[in-house]
N, C-alpha and C. Protein backbone atom coordinates (compact mmCIF):
# COMPACT_ATOMS: atom_id res chain seq x y z
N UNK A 1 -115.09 8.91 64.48
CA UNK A 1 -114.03 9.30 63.57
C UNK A 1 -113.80 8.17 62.56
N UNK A 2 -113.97 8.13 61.33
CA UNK A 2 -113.74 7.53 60.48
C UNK A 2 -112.55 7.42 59.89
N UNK A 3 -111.58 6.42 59.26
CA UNK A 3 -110.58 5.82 59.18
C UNK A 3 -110.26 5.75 57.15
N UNK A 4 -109.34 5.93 56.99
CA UNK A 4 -108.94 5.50 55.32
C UNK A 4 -107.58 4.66 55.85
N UNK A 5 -108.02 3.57 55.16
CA UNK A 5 -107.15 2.43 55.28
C UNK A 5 -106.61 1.70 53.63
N UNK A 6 -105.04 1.42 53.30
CA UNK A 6 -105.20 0.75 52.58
C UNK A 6 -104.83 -0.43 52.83
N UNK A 7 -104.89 -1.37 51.69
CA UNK A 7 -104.77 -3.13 51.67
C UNK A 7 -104.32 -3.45 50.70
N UNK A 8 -103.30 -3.81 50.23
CA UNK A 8 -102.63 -4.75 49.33
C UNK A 8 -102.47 -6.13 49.53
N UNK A 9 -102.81 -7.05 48.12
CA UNK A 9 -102.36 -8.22 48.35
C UNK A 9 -101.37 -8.50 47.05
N UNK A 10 -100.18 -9.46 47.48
CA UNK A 10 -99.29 -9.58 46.65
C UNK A 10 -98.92 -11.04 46.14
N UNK A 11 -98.07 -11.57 45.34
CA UNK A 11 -98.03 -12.49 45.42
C UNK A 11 -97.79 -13.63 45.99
N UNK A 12 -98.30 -13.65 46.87
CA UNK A 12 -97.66 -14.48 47.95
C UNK A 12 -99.24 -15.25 47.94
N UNK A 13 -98.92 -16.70 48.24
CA UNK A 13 -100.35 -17.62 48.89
C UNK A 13 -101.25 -16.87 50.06
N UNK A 14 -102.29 -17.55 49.97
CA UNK A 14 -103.08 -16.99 51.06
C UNK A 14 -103.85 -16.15 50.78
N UNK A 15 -104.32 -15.43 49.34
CA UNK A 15 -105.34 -14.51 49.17
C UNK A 15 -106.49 -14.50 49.90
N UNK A 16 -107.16 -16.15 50.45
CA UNK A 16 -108.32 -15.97 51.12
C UNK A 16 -108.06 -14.99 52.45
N UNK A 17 -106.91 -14.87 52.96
CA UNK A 17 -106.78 -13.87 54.51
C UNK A 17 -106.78 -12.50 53.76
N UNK A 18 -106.62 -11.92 53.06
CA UNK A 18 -106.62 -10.68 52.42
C UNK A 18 -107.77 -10.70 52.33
N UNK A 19 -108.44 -11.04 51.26
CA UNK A 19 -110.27 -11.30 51.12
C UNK A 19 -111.06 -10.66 52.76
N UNK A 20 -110.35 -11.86 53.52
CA UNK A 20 -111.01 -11.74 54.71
C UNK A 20 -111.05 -10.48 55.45
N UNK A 21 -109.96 -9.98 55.64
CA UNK A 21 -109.52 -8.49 56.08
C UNK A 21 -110.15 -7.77 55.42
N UNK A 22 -110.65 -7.73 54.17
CA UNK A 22 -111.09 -6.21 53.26
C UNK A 22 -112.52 -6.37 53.68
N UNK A 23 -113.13 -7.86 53.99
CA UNK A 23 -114.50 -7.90 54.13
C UNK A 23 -114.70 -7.43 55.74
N UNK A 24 -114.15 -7.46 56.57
CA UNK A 24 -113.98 -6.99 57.95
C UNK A 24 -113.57 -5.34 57.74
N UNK A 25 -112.77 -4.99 57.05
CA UNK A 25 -112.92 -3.21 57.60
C UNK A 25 -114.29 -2.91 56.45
N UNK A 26 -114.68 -3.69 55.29
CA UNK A 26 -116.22 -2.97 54.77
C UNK A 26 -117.34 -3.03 55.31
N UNK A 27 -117.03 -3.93 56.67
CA UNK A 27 -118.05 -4.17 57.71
C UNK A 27 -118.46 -3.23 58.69
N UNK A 28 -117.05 -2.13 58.94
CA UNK A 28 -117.42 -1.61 60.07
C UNK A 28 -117.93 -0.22 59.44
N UNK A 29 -118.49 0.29 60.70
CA UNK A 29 -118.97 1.73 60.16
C UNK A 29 -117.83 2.77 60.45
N UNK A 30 -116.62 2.51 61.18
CA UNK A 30 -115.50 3.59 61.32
C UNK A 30 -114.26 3.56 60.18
N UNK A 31 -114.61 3.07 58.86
CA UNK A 31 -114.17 2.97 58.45
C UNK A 31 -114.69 3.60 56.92
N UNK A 32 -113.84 4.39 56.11
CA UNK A 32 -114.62 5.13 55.49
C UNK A 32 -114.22 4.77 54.18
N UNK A 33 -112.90 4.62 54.11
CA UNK A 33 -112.29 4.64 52.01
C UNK A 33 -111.09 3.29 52.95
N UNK A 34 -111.27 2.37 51.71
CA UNK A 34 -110.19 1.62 51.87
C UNK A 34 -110.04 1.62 50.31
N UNK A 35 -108.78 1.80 50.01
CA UNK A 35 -107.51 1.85 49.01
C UNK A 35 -107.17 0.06 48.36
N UNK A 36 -107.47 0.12 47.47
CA UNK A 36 -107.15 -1.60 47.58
C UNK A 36 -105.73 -1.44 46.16
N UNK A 37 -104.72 -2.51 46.71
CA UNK A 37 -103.86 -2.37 45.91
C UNK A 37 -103.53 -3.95 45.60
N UNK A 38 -103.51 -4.24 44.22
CA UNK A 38 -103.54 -5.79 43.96
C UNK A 38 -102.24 -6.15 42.83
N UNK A 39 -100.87 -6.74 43.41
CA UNK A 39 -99.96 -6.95 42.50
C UNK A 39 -100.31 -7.72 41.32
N UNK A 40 -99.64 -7.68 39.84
CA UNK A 40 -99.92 -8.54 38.95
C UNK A 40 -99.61 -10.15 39.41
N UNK A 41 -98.87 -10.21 40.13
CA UNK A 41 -98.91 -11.83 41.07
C UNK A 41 -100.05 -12.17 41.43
N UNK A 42 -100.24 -11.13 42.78
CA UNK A 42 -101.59 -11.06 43.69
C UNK A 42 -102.77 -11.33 43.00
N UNK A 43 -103.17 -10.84 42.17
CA UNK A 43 -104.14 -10.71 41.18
C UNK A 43 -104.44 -12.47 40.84
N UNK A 44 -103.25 -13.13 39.63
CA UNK A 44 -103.44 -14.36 39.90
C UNK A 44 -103.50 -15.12 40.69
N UNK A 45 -102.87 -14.94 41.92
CA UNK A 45 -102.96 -15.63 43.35
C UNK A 45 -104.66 -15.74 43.53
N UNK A 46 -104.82 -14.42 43.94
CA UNK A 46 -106.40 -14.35 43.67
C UNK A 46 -107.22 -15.35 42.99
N UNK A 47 -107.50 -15.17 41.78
CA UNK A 47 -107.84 -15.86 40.79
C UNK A 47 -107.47 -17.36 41.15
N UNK A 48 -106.44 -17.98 41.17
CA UNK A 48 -106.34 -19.05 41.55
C UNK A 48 -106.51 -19.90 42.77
N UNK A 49 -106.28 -18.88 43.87
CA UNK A 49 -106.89 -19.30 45.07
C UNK A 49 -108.64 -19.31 45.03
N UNK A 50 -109.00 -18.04 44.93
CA UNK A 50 -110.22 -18.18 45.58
C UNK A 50 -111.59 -17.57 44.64
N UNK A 51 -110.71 -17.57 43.51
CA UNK A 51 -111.90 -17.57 42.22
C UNK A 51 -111.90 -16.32 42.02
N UNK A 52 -111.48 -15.32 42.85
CA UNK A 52 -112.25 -13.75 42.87
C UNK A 52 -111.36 -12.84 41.70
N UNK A 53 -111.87 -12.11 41.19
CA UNK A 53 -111.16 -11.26 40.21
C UNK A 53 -111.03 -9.69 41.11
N UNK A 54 -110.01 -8.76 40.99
CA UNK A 54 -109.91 -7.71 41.45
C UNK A 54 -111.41 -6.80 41.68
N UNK A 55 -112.19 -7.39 40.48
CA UNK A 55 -113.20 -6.38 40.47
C UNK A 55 -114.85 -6.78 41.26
N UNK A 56 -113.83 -8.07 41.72
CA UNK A 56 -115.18 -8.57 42.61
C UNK A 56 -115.18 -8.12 44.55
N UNK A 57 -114.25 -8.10 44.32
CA UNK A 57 -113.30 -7.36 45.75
C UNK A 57 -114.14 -5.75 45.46
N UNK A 58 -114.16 -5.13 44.59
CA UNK A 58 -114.33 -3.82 44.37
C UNK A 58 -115.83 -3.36 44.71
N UNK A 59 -116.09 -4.60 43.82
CA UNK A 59 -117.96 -5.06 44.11
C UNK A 59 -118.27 -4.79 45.69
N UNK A 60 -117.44 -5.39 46.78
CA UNK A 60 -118.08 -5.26 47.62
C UNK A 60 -118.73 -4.75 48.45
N UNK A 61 -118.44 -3.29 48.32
CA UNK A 61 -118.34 -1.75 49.39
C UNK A 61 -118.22 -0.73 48.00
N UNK A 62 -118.94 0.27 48.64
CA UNK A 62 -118.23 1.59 47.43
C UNK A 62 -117.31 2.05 48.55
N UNK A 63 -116.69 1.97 49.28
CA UNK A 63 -115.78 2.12 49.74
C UNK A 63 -114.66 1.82 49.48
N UNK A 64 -114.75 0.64 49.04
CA UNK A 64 -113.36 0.15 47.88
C UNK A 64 -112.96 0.84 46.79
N UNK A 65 -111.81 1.31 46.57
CA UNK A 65 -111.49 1.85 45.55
C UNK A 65 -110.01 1.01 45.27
N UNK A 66 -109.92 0.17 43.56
CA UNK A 66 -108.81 -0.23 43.55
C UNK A 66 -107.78 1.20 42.25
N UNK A 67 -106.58 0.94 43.05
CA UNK A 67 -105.54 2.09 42.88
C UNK A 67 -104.60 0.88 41.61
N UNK A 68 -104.19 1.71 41.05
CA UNK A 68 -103.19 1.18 39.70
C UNK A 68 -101.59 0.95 40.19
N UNK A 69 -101.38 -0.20 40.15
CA UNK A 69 -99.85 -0.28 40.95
C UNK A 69 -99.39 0.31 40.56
N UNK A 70 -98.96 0.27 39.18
CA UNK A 70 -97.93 0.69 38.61
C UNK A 70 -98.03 2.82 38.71
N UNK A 71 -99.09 3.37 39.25
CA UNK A 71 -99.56 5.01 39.41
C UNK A 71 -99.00 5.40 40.53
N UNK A 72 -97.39 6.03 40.43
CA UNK A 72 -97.22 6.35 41.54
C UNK A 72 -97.13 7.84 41.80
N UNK A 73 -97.79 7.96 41.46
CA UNK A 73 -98.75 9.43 41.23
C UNK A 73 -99.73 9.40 42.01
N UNK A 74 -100.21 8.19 42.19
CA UNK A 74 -101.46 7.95 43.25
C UNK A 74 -101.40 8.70 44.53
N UNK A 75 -102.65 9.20 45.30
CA UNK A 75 -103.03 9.83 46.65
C UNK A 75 -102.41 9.28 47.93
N UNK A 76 -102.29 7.82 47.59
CA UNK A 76 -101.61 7.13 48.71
C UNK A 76 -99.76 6.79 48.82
N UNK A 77 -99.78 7.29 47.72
CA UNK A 77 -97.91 7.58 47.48
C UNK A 77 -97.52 8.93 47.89
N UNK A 78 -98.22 9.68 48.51
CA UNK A 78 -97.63 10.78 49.11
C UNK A 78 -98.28 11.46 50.56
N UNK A 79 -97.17 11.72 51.77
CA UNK A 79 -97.18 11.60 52.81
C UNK A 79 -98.05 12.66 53.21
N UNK A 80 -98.40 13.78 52.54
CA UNK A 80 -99.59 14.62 52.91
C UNK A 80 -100.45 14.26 52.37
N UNK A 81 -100.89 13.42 51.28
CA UNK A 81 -102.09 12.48 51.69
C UNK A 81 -102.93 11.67 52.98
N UNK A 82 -103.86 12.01 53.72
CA UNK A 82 -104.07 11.99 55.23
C UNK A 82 -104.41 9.96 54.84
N UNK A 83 -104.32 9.13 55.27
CA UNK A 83 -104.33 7.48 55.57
C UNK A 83 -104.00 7.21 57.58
N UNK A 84 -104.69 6.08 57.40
CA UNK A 84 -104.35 5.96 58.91
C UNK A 84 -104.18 4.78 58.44
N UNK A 85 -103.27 3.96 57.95
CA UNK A 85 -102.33 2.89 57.96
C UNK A 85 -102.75 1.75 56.79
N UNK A 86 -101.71 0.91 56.75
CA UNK A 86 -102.13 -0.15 55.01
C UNK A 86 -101.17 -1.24 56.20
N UNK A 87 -102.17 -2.47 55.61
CA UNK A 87 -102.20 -3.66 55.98
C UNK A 87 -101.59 -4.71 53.88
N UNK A 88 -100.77 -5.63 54.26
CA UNK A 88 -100.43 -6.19 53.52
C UNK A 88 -100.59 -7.45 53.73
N UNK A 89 -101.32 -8.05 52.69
CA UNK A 89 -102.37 -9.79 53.29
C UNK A 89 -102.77 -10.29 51.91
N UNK A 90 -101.82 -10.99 51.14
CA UNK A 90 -100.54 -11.69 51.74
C UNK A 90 -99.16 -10.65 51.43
N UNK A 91 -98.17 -10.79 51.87
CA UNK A 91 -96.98 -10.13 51.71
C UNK A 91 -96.02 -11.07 51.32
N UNK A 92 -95.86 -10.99 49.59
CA UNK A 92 -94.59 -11.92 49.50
C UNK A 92 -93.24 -11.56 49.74
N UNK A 93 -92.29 -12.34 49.82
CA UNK A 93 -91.07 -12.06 50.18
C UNK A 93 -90.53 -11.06 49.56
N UNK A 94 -90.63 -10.91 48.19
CA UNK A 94 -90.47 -9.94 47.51
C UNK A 94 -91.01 -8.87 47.95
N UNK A 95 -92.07 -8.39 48.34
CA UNK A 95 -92.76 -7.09 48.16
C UNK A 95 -91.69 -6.82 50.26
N UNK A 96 -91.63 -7.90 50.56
CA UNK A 96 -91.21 -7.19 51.90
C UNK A 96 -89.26 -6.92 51.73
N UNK A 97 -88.34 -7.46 50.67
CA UNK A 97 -87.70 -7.11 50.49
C UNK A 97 -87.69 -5.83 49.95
N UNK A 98 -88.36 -5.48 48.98
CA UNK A 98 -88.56 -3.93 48.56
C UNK A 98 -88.57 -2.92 49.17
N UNK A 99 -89.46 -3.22 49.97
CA UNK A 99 -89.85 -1.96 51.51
C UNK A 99 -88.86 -2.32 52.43
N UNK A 100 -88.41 -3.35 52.70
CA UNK A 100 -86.97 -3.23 54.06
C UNK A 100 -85.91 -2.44 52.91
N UNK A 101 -85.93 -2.42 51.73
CA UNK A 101 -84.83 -1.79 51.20
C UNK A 101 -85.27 -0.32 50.63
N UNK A 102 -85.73 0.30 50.54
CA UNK A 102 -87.00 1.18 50.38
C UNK A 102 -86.89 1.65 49.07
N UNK A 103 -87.18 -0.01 48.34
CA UNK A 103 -87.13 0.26 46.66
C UNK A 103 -88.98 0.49 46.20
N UNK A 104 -89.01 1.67 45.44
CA UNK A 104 -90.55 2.12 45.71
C UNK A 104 -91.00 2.02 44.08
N UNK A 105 -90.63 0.94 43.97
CA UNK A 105 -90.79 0.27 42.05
C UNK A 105 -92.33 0.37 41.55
N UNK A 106 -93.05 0.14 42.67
CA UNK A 106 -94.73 -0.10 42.52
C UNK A 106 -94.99 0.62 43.26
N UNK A 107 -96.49 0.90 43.44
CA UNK A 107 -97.51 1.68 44.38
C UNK A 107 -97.34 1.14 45.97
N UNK A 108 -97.14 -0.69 45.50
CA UNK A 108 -97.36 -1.30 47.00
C UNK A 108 -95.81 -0.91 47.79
N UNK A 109 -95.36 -0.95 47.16
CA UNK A 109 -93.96 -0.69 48.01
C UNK A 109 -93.89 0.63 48.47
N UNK A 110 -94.43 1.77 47.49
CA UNK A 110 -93.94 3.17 47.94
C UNK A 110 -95.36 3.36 49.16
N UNK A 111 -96.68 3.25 48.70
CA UNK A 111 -97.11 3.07 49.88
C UNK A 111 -96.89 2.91 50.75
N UNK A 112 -96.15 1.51 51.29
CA UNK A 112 -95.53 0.96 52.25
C UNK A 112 -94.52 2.17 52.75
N UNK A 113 -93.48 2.50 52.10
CA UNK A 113 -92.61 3.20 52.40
C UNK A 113 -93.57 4.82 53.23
N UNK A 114 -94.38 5.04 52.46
CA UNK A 114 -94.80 6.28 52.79
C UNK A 114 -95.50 6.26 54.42
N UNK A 115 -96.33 4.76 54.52
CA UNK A 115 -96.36 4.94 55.89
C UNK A 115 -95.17 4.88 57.24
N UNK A 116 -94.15 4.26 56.84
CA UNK A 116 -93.11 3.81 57.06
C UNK A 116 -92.57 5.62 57.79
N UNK A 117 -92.28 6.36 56.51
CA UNK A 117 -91.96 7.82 56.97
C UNK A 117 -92.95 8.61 57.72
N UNK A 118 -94.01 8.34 57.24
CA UNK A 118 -94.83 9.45 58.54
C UNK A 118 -95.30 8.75 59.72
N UNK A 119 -94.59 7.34 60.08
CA UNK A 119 -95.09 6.70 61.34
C UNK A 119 -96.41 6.16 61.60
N UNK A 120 -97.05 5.60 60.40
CA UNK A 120 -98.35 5.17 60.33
C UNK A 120 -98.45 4.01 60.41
N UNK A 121 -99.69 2.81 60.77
CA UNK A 121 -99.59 1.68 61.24
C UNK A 121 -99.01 0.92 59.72
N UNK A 122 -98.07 -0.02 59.50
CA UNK A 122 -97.94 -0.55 58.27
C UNK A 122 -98.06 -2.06 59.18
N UNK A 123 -99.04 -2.87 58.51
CA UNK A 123 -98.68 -4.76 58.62
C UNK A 123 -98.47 -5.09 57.80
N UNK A 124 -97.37 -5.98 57.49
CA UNK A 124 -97.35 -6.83 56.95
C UNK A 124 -97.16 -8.64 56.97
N UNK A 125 -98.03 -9.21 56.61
CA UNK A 125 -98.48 -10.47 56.85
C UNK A 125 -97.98 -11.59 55.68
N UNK A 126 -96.37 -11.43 56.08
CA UNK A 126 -95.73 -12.58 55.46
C UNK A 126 -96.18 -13.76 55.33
N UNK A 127 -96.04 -14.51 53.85
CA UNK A 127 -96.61 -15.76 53.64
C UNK A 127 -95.43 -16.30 52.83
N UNK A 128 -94.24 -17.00 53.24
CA UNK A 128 -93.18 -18.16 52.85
C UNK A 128 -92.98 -19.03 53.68
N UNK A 129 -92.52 -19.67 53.24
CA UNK A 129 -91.61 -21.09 54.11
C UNK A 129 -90.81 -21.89 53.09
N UNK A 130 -90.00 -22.69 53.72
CA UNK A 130 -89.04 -21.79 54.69
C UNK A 130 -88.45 -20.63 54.29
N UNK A 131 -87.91 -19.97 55.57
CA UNK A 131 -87.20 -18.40 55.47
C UNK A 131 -85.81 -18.56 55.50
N UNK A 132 -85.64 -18.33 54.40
CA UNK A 132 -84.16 -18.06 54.30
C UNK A 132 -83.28 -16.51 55.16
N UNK A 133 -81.95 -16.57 55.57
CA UNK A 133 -81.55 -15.47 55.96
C UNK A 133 -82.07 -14.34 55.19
N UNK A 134 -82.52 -14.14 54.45
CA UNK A 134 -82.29 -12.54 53.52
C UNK A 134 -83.55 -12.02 54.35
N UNK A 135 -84.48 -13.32 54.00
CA UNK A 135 -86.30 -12.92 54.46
C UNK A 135 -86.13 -12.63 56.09
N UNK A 136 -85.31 -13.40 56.80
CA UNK A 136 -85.23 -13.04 58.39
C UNK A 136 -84.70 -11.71 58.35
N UNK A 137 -83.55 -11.53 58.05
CA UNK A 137 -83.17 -9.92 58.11
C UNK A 137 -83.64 -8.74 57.65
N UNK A 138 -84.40 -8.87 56.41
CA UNK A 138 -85.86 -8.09 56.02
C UNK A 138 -87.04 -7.70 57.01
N UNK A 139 -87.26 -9.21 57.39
CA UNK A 139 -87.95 -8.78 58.38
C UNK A 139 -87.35 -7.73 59.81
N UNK A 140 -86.51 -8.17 60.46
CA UNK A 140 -85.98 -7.33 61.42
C UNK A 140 -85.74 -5.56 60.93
N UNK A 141 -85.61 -5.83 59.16
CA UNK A 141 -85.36 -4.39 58.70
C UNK A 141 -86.52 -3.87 59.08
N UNK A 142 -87.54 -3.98 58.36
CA UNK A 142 -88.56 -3.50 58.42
C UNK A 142 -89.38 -3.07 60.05
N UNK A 143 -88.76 -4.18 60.86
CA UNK A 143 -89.81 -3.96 62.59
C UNK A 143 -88.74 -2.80 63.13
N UNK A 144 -87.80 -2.88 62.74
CA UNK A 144 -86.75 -1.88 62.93
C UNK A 144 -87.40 -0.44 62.90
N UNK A 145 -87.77 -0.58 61.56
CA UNK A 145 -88.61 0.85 60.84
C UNK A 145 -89.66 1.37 61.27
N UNK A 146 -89.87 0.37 61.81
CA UNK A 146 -91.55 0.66 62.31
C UNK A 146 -92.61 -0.11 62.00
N UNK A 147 -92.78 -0.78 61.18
CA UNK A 147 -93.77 -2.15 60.29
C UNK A 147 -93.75 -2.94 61.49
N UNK A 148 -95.21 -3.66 61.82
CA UNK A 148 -95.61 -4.75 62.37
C UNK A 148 -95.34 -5.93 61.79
N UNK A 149 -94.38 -6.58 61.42
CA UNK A 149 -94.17 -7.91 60.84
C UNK A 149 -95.27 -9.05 61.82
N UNK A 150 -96.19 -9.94 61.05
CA UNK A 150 -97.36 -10.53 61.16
C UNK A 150 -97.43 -11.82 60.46
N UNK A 151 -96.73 -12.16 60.18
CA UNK A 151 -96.06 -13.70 59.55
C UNK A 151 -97.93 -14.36 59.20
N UNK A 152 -98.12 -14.67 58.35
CA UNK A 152 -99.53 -15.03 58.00
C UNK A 152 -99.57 -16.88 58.67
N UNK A 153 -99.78 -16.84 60.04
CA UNK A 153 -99.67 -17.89 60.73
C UNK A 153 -100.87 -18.06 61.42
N UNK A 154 -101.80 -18.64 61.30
CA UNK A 154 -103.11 -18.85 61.80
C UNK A 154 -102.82 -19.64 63.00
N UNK A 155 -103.96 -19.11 64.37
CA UNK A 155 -104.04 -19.66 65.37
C UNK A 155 -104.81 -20.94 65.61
N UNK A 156 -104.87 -21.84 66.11
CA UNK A 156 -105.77 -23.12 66.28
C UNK A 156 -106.34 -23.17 67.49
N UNK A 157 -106.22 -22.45 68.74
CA UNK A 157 -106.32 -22.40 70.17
C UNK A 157 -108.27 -22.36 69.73
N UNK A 158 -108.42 -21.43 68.84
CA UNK A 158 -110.11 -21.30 68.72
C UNK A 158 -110.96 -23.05 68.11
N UNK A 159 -110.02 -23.77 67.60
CA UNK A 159 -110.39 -24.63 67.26
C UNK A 159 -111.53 -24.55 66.35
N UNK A 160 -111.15 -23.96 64.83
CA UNK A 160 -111.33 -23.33 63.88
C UNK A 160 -112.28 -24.87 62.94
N UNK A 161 -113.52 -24.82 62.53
CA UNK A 161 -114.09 -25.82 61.87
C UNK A 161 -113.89 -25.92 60.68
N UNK A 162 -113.05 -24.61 60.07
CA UNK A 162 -113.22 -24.12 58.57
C UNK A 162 -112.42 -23.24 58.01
N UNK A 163 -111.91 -23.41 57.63
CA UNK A 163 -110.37 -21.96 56.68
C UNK A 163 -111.32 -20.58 56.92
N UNK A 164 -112.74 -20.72 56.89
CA UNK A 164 -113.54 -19.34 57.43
C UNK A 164 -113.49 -18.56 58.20
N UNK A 165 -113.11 -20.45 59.41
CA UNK A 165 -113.02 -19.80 60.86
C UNK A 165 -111.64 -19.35 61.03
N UNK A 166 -110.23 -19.79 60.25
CA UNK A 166 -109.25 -19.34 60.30
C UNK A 166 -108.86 -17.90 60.08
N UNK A 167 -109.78 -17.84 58.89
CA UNK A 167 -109.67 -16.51 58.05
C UNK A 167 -110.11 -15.54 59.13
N UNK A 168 -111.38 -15.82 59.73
CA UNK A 168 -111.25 -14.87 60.50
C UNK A 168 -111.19 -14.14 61.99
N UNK A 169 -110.11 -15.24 62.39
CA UNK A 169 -109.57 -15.18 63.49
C UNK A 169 -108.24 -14.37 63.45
N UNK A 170 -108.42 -14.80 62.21
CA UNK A 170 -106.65 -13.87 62.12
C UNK A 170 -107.01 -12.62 61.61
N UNK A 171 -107.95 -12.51 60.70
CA UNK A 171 -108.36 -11.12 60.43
C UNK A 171 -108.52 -9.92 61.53
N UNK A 172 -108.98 -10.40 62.43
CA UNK A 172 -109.34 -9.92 63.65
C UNK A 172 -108.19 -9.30 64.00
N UNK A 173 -107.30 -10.01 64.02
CA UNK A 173 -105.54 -9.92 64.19
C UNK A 173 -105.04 -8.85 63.87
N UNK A 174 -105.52 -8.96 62.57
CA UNK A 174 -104.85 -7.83 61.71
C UNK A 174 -105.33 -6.39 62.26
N UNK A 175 -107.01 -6.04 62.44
CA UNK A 175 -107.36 -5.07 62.01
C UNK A 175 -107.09 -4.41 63.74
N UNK A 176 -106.58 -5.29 64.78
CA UNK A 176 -106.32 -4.98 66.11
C UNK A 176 -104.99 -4.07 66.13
N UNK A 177 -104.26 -4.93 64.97
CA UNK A 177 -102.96 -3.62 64.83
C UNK A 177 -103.01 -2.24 64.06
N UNK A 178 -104.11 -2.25 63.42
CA UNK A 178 -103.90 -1.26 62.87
C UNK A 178 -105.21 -0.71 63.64
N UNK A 179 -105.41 -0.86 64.57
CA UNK A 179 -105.86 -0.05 65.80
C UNK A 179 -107.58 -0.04 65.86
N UNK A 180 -107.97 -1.19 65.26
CA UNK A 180 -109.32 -1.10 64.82
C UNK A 180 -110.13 -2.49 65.58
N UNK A 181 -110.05 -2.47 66.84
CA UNK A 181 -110.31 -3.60 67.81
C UNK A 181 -111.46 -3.95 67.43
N UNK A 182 -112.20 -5.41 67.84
CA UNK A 182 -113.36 -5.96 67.54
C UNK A 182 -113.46 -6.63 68.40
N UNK A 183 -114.69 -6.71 69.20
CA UNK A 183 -115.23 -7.94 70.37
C UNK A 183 -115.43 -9.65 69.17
N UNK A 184 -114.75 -10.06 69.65
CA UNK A 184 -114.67 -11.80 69.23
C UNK A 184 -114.68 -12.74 70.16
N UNK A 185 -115.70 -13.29 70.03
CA UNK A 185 -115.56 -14.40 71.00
C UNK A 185 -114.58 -15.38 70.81
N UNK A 186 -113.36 -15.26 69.89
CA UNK A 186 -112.71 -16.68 69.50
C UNK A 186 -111.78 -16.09 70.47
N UNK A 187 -111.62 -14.91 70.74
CA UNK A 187 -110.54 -14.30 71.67
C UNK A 187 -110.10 -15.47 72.89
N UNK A 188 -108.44 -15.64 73.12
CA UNK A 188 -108.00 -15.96 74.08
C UNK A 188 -108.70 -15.71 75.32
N UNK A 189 -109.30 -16.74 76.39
CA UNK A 189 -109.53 -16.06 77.34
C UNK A 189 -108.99 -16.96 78.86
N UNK A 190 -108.03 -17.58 78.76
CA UNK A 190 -107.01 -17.95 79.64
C UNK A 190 -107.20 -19.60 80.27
């Protein structure tokens, strides 16, 4: 059974873990259309982090298809549109205030929202520090709702040689919540 997944990255640091995640579900074969959604932040985040332009992400898979934020007209803004869940990597504070408040200004937010209502996997993989009260209670809004809050916090237990190996240890992370397990040897094993 094959899977449509989307992925947004927003402005928030950390584009290389987003990167990482989109290159892990174009890897697998149960995975069929991923939705890519890239804020005008995100976009430069991109660009400035890790060189990549939206359309190099797009390059990677024809499976990628990037969606127009600002189109909320789009397939993935409405709940009889069939998706089996959107992952958010990085999630800035902003974009997770939006969705705990279910302001649906952009694609990424109403997306968000839309899995939110039909009970579909939503992560999001906060990237601030420090958290102020608003961002803590956002968050609780949102796990409230149903969203996996995923704080973009890399593990070290694997003893990682390389932001590669970070990237994709946590990727792994990600694609486990939205129900898409992978044998890894970096896995905890007691």
């Amino acid at each position: 059974m094959t899977k449509r997944l989307t992925l947004a990255l927003t402005g928030a640091s950390g584009s290389a873990f987003g990167v990482g995640v989109l290159r892990r579900l174009v890897a697998r074969e149960d995975v069929a259309e991923i939705a890519l959604l890239i804020s005008p932040t995100g976009r430069r985040c991109l660009h400035d982090e890790t060189g990549m332009k939206a359309e190099d992400l797009v390059a990677l898979s024809s499976k990628v298809s990037l969606r127009n934020e600002q189109n909320l007209g789009a397939d993935i803004s409405s709940g009889s549109y069939r998706q089996d869940g959107m992952a958010i990597v990085p999630c800035s504070a902003g974009a997770l205030g939006r969705i705990a408040s279910g302001i649906s200004e952009g694609l990424v937010s109403r997306a968000a929202d839309v899995c939110l209502k039909e009970r579909r996997p939503l992560v999001l993989c906060l990237r601030e520090t420090p958290l102020n009260r608003i961002h803590l209670e956002n968050m609780l809004r949102v796990h409230d709702a149903g969203a996996i809050v995923m704080p973009l916090m890399p593990g070290y237990y694997t003893k990682p040689a390389s932001l590669a190996d970070l990237v994709d240890t946590f990727a792994t992370r990600v694609l486990d919540q939205l129900g898409l397990p992978e044998d890894d040897a970096r896995r905890w094993k007691g």
